[in-house]
C-alpha atoms as a PDB file:
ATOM      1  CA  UNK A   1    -173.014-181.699 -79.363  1.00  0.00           C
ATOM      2  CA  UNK A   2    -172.168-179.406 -82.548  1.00  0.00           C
ATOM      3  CA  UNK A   3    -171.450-175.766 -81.119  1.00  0.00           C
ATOM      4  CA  UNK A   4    -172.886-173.049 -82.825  1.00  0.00           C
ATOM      5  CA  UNK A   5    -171.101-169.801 -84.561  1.00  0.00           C
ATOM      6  CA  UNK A   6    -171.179-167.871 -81.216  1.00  0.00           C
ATOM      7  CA  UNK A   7    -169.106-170.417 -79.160  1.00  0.00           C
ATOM      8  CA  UNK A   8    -167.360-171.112 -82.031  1.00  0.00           C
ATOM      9  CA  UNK A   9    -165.975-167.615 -82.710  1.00  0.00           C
ATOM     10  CA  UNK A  10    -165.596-167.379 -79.210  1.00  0.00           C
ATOM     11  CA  UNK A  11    -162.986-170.290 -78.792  1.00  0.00           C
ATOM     12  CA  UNK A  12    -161.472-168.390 -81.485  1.00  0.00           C
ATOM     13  CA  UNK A  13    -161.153-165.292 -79.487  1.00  0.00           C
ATOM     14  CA  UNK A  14    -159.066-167.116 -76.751  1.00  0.00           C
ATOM     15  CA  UNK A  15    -156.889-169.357 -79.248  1.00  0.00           C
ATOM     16  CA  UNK A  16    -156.561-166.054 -80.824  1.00  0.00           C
ATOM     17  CA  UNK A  17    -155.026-164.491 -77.689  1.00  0.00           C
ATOM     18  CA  UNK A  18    -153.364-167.686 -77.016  1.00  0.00           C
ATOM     19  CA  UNK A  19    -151.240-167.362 -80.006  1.00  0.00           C
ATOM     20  CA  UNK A  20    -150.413-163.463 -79.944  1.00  0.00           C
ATOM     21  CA  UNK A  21    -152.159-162.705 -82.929  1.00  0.00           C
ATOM     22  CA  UNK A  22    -153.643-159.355 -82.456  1.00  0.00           C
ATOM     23  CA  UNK A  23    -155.273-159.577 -86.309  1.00  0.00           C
ATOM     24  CA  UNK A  24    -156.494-162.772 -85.767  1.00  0.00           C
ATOM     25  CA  UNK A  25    -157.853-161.413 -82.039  1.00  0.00           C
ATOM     26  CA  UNK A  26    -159.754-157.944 -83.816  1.00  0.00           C
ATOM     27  CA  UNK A  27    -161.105-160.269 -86.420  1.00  0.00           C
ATOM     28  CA  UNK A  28    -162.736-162.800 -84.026  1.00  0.00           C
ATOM     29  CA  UNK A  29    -164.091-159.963 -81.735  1.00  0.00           C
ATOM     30  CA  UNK A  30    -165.706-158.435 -84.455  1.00  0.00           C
ATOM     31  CA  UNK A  31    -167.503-161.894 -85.686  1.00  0.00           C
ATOM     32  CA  UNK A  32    -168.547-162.917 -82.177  1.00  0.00           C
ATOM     33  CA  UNK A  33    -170.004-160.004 -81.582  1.00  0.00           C
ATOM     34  CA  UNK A  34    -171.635-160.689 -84.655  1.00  0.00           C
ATOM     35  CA  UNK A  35    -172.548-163.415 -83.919  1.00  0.00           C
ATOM     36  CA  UNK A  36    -174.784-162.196 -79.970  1.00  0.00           C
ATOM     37  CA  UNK A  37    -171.599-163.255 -78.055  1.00  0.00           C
ATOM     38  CA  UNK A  38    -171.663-160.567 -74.642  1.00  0.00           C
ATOM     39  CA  UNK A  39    -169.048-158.711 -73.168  1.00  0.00           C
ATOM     40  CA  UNK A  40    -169.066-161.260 -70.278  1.00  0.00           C
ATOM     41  CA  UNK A  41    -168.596-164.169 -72.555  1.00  0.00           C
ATOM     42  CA  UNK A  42    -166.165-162.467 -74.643  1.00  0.00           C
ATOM     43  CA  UNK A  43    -164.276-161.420 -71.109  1.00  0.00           C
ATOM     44  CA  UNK A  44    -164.269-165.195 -70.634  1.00  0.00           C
ATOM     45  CA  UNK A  45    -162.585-166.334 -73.692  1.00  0.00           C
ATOM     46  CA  UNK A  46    -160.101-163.978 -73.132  1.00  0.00           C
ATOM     47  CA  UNK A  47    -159.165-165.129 -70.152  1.00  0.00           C
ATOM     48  CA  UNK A  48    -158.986-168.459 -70.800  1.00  0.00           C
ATOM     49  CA  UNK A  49    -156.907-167.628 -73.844  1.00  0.00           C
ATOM     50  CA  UNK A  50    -154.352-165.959 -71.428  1.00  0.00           C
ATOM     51  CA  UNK A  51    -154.213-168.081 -68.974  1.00  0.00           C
ATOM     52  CA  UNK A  52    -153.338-170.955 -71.735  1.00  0.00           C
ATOM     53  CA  UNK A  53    -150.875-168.093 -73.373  1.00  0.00           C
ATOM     54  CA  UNK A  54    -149.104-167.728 -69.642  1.00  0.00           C
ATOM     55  CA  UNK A  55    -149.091-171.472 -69.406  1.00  0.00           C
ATOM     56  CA  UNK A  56    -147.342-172.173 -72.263  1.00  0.00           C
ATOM     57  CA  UNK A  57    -144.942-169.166 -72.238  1.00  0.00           C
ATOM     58  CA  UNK A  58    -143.967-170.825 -68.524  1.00  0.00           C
ATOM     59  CA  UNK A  59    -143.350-174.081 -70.316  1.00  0.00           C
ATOM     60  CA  UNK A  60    -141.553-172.345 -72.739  1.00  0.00           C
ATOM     61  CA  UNK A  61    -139.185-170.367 -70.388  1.00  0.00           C
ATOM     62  CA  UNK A  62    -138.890-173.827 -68.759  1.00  0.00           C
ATOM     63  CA  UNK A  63    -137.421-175.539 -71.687  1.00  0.00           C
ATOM     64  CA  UNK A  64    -134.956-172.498 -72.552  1.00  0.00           C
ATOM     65  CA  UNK A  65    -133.699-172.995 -69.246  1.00  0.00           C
ATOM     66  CA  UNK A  66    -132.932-176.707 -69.638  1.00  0.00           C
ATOM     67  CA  UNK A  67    -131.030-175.751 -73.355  1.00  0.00           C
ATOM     68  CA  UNK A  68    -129.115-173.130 -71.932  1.00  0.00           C
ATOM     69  CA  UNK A  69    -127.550-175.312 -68.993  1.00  0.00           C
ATOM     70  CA  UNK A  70    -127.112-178.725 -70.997  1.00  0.00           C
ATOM     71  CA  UNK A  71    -125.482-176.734 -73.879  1.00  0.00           C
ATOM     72  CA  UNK A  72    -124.069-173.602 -72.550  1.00  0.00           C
ATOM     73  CA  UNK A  73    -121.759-172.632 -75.512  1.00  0.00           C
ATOM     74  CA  UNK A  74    -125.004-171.686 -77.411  1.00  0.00           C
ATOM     75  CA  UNK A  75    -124.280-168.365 -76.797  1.00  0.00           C
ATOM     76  CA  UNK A  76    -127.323-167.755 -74.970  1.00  0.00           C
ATOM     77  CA  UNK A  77    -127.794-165.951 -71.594  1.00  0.00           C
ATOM     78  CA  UNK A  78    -130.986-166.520 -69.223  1.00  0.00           C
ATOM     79  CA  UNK A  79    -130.873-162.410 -69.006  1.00  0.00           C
ATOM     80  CA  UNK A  80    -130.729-161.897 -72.346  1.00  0.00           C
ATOM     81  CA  UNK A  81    -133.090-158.813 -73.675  1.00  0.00           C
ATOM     82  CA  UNK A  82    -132.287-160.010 -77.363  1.00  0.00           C
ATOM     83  CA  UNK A  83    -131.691-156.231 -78.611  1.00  0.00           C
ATOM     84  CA  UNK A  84    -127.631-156.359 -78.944  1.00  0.00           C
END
């Protein structure tokens, strides 16, 4: 199966939300719209892109945890806001 521009553009409007990048996001929005993709299916993508964006941020979190209790004279605090 070889997807077309539409479902293309719109797997690039969740990996674009998956990865933060609100440039990357307007870009793809604009070309699958472009490209006939609906406000439902757009809706879609972007959830899917967040829910793999919250997934990975978890696993993220996760792993911070473990580095901050196997080494803890990193420095680094589990509260830390990262502004001082």
């Amino acid at each position: 199966m070889k997807l077309d521009e539409r479902g293309m553009r719109l797997i690039a409007v969740g990996a674009s939300v998956a990865a933060n990048c609100q440039v990357c996001l307007e870009t793809n929005l604009a070309r699958a719209k472009e490209c006939g993709a609906d406000e439902d299916e757009i809706a879609q993508a972007i959830w899917v892109g967040r829910m793999i964006r919250k997934g990975t941020a978890s696993k993220m979190d996760e792993y911070i945890g473990s580095l901050i209790q196997a080494v803890p004279d990193l420095g680094l605090r589990a509260d830390c806001d990262c502004e001082s």
